[in-house]
C-alpha atoms as a PDB file:
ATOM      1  CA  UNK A   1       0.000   0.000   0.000  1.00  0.00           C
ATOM      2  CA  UNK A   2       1.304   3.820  -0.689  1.00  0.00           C
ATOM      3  CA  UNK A   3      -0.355   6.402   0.584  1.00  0.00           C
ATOM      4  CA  UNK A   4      -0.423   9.905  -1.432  1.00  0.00           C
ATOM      5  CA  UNK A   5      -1.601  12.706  -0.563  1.00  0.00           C
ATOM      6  CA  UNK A   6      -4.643  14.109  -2.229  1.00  0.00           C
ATOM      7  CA  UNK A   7      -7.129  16.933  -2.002  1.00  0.00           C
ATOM      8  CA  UNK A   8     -10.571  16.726  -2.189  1.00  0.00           C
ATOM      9  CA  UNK A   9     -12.768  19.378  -3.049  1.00  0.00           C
ATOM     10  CA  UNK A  10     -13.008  21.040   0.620  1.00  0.00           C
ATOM     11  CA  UNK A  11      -9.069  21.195   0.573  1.00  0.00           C
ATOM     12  CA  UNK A  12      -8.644  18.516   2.746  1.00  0.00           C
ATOM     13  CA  UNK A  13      -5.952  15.765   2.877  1.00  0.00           C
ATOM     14  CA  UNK A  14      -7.119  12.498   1.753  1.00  0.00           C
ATOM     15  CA  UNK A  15      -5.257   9.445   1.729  1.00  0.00           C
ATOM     16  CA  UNK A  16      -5.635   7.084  -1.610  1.00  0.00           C
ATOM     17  CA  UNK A  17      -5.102   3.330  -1.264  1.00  0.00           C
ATOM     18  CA  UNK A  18      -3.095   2.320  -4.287  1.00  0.00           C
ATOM     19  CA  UNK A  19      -2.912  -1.853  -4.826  1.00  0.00           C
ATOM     20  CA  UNK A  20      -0.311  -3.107  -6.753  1.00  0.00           C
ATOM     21  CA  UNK A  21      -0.235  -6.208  -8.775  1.00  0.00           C
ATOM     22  CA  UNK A  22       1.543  -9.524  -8.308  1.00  0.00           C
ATOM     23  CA  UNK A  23       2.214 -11.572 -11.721  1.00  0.00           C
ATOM     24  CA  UNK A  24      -0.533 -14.168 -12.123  1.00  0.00           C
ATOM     25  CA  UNK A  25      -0.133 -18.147 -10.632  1.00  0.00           C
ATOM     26  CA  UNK A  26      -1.220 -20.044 -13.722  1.00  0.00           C
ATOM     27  CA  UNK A  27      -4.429 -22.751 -12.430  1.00  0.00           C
ATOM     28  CA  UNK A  28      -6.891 -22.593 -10.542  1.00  0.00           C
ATOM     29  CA  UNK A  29      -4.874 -21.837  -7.432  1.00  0.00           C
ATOM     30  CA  UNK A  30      -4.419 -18.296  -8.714  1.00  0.00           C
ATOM     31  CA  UNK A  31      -8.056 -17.808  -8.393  1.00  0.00           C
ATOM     32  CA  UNK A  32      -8.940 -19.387  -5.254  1.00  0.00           C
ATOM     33  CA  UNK A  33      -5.806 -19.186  -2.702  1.00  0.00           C
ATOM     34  CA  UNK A  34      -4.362 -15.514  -1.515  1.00  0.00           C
ATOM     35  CA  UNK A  35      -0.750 -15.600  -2.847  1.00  0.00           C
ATOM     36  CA  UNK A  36       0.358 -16.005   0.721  1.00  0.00           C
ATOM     37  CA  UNK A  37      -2.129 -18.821   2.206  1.00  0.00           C
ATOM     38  CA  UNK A  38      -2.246 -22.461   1.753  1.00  0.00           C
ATOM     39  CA  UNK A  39      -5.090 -24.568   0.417  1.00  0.00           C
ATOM     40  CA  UNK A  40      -5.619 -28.011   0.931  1.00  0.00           C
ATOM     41  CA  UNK A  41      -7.167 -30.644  -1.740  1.00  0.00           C
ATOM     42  CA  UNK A  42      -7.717 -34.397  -1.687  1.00  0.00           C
ATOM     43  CA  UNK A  43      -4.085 -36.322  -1.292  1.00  0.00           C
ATOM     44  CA  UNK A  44      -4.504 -38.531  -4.438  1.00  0.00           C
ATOM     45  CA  UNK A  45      -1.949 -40.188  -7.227  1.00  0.00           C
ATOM     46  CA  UNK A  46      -1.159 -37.020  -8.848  1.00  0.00           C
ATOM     47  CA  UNK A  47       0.928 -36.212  -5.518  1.00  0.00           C
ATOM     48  CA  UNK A  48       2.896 -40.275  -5.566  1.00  0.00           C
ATOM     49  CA  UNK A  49       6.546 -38.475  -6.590  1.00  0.00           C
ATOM     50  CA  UNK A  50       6.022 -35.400  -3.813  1.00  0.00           C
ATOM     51  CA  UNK A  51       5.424 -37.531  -0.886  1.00  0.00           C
ATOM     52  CA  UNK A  52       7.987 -40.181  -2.338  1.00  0.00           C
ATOM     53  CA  UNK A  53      10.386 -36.635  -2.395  1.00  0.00           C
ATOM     54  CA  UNK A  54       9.318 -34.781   0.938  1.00  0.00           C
ATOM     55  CA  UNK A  55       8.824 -38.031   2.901  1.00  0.00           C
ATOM     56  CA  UNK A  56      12.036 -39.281   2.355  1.00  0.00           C
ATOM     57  CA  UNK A  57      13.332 -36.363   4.393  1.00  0.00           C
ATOM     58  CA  UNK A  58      15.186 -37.760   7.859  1.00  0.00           C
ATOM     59  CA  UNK A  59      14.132 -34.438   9.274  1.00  0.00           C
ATOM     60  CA  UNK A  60      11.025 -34.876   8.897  1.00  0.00           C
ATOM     61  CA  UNK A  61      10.290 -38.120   9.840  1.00  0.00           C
ATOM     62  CA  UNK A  62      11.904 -37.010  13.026  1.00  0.00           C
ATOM     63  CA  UNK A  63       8.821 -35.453  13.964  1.00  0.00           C
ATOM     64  CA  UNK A  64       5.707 -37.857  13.293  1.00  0.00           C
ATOM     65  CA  UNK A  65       5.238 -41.386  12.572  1.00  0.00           C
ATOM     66  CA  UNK A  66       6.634 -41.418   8.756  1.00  0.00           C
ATOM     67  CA  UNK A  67       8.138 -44.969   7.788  1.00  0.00           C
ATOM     68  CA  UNK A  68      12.132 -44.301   7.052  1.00  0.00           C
ATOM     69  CA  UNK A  69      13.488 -44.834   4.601  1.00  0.00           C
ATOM     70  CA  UNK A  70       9.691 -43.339   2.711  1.00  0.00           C
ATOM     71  CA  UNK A  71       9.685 -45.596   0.001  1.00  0.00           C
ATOM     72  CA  UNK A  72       7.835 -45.940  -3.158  1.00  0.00           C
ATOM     73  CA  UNK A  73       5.539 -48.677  -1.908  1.00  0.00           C
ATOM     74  CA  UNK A  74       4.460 -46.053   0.927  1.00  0.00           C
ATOM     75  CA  UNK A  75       3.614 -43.529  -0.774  1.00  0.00           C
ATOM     76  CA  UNK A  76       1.284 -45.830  -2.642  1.00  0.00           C
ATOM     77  CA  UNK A  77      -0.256 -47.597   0.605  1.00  0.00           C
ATOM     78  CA  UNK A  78      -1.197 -43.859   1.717  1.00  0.00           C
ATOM     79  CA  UNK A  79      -2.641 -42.843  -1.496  1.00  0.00           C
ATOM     80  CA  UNK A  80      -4.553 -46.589  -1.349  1.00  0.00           C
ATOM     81  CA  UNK A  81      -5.640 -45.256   2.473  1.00  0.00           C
ATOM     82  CA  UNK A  82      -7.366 -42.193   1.315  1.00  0.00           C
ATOM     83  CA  UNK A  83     -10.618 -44.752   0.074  1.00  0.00           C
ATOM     84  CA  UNK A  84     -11.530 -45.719   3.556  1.00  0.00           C
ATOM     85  CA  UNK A  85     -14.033 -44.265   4.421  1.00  0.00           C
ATOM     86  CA  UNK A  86     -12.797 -43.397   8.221  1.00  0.00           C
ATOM     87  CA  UNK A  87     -10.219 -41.245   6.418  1.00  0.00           C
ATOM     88  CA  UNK A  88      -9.791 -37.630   4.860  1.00  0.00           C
ATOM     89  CA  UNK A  89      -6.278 -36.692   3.447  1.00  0.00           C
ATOM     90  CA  UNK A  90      -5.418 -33.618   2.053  1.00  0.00           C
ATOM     91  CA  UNK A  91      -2.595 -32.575   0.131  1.00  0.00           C
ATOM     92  CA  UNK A  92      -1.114 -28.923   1.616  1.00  0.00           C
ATOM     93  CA  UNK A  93      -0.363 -26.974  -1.521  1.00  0.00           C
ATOM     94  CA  UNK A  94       1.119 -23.200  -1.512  1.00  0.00           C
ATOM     95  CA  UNK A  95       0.915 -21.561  -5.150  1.00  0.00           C
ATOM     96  CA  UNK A  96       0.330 -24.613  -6.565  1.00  0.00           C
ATOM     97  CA  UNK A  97       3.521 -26.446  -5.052  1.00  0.00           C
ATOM     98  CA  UNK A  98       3.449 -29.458  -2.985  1.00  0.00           C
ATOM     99  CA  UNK A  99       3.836 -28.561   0.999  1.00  0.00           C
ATOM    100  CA  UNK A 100       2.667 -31.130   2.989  1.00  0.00           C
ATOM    101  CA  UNK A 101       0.175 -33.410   4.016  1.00  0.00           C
ATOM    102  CA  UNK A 102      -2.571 -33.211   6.530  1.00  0.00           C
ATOM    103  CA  UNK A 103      -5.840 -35.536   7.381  1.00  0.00           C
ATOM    104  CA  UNK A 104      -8.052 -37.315   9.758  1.00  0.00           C
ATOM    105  CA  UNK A 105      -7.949 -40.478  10.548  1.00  0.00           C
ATOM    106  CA  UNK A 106     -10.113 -43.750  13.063  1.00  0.00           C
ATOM    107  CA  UNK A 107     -12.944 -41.658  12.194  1.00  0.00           C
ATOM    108  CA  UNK A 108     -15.673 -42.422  15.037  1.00  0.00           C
ATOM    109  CA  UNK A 109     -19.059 -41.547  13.565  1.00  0.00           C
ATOM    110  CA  UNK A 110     -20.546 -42.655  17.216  1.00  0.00           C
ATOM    111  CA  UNK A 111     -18.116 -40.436  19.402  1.00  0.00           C
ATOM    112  CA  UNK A 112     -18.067 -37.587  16.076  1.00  0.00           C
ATOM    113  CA  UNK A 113     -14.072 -37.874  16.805  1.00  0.00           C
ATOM    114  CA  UNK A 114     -10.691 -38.216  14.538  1.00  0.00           C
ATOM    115  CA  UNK A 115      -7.026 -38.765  15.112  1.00  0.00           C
ATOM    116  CA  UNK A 116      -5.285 -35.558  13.264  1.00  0.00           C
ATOM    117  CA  UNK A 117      -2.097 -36.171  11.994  1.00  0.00           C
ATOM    118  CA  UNK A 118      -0.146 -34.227   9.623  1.00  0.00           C
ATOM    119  CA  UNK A 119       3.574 -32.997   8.514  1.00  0.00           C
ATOM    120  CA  UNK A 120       5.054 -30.415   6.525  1.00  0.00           C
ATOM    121  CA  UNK A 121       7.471 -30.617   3.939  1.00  0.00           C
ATOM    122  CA  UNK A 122      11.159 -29.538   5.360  1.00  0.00           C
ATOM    123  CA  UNK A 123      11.173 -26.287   2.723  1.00  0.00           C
ATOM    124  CA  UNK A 124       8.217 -25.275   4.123  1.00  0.00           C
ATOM    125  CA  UNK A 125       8.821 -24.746   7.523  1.00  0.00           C
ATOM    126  CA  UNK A 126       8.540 -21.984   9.716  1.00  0.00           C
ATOM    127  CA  UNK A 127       6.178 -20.420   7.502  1.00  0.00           C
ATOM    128  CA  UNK A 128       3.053 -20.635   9.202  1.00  0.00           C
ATOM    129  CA  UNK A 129       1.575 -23.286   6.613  1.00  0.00           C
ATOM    130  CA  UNK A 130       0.750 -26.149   9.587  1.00  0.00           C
ATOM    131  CA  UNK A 131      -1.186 -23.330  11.296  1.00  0.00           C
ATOM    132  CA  UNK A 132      -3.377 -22.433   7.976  1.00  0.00           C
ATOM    133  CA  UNK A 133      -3.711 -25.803   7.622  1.00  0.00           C
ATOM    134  CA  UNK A 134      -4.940 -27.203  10.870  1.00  0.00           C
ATOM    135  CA  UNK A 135      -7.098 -23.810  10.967  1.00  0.00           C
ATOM    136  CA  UNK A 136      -8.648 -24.994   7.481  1.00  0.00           C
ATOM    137  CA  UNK A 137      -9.101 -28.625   8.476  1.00  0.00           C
ATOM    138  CA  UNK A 138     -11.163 -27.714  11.954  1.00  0.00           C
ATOM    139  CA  UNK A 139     -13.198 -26.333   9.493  1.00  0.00           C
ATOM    140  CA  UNK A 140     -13.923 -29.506   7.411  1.00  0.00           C
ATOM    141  CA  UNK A 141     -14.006 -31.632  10.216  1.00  0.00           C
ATOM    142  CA  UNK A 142     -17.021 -29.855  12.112  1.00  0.00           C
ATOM    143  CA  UNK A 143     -18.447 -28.332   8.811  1.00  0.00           C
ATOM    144  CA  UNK A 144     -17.998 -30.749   6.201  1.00  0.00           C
ATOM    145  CA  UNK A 145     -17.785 -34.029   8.685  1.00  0.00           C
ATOM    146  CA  UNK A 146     -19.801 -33.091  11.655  1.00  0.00           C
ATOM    147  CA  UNK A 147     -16.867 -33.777  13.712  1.00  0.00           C
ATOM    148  CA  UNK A 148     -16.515 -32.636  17.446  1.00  0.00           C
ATOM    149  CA  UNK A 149     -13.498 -33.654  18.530  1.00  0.00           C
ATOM    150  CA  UNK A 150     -10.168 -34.336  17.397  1.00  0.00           C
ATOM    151  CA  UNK A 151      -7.188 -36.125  19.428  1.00  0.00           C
ATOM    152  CA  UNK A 152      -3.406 -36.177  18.155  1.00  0.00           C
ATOM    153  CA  UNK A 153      -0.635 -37.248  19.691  1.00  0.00           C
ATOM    154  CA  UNK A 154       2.872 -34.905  19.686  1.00  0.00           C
ATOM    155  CA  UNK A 155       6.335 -35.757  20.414  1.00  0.00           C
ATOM    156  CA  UNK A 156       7.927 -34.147  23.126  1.00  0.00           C
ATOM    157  CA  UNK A 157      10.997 -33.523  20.962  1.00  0.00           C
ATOM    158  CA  UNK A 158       8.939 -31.687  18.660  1.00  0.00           C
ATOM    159  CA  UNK A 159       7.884 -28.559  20.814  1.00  0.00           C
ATOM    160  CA  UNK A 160       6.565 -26.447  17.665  1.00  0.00           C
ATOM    161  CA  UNK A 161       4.272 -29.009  16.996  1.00  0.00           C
ATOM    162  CA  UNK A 162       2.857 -28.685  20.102  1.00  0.00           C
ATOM    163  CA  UNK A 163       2.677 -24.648  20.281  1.00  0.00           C
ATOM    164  CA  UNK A 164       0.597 -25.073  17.153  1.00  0.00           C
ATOM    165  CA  UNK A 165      -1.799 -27.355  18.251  1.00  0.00           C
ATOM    166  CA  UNK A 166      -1.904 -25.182  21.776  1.00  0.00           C
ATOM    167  CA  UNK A 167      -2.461 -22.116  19.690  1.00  0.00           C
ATOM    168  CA  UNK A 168      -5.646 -24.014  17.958  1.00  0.00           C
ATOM    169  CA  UNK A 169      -7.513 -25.430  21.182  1.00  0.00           C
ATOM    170  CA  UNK A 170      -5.700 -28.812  22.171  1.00  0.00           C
ATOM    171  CA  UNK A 171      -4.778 -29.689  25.447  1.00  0.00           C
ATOM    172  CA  UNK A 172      -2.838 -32.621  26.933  1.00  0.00           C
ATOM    173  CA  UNK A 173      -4.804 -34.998  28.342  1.00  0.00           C
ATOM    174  CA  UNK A 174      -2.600 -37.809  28.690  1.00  0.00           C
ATOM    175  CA  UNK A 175       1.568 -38.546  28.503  1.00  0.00           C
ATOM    176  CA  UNK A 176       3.846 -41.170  28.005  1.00  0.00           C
ATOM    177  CA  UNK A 177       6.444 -43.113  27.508  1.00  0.00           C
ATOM    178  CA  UNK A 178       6.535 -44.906  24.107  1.00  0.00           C
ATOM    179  CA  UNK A 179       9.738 -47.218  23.445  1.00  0.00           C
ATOM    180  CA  UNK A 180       9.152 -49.343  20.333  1.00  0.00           C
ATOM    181  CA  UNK A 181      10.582 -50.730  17.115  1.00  0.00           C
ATOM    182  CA  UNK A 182       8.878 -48.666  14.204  1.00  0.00           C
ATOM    183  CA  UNK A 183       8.839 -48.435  10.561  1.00  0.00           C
ATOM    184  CA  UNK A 184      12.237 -49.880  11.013  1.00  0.00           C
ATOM    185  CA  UNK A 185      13.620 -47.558  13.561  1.00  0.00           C
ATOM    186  CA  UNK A 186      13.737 -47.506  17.422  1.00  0.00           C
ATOM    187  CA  UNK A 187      11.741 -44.688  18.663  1.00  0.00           C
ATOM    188  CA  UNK A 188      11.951 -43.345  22.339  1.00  0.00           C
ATOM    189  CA  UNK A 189      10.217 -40.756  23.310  1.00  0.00           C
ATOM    190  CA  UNK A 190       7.552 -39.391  25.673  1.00  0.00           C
ATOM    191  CA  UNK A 191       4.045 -38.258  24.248  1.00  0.00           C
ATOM    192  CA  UNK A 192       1.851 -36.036  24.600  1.00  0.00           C
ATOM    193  CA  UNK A 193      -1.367 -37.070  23.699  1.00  0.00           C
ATOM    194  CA  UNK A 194      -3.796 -33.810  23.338  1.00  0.00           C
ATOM    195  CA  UNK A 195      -7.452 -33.311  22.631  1.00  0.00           C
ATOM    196  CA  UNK A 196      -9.446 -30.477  20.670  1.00  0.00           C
ATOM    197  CA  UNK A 197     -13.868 -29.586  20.983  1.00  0.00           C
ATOM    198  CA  UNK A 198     -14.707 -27.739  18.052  1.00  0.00           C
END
């Protein structure tokens, strides 16, 4: 925004809101997502070689239950997940890229709850996009699902995680200790496992 200064016709000082232009996204993404927000859409096939890419990261199956090495074969069981129907996976997308991937899971039609998982790709971090993205999904899951609570569970090693999920409602409602062999790695860690009404 500039401001410049104007006058009007009873000499006073006005101040003019001038917007300027970004170049255009090509797709549909232009049209629907501000060119600093997130969107989500359904995790399908079309996204196989991002999550084979992103997944594959070390540092980012450091902080949620990714298989590692990510492998071809998973990336094809979660695409192959997103038909049941006590699942909804979204791909995170920012201007079109791929960013992440967030969803509900052990959908309990009976109790209207979910387990919420999710992780961000390691270029995107620190950029606000798990924030957007929970925000959006809280959305689907009362709106669109008729959800009312949701329950995650977050590693104690991953304290951003957790300042997220404080800043949208969760609390703790249980810890501990978890010492297990998984997805071909020994993991040993406390956890926090938190609950959100919406």
């Amino acid at each position: 925004m500039r401001l410049r200064r104007k006058k009007n016709n009873t000499s006073q000082l006005v101040i003019e809101h001038i917007s300027h232009q970004r170049p255009p996204l090509s797709s549909k993404v232009h049209k629907q997502t501000p060119l600093n927000r997130i969107e989500l859409v359904p995790l399908s096939a079309s996204h196989r070689d991002d999550l084979i890419k992103y997944a594959s990261d070390i540092r980012v199956a450091q902080t949620c239950d990714l298989p590692h090495p990510f492998q071809a074969k998973d990336a094809d069981n979660m695409i192959a997940a997103t038909k049941n129907a006590e699942r909804a996976d979204f791909a995170i997308l920012y201007q079109g890229q791929f960013a992440g991937v967030i969803g509900l899971g052990q959908m309990n039609r009976e109790c209207s709850s979910a387990w919420l998982s999710y992780w961000v790709a390691h270029p995107f971090w620190r950029r606000g996009f798990a924030t957007q993205a929970l925000g959006q999904l809280k959305n689907i899951a009362k709106e669109g699902l008729g959800l009312q609570t949701l329950i995650t569970g977050v590693w104690s090693q991953n304290p951003a995680s957790k300042q997220i999920l404080v800043k949208h409602g969760f609390t703790t409602v249980r810890c501990h200790y978890r010492a297990e062999h998984y997805h071909n790695r020994f993991n040993q860690e406390h956890v926090n496992e938190m609950a959100c009404h919406l």
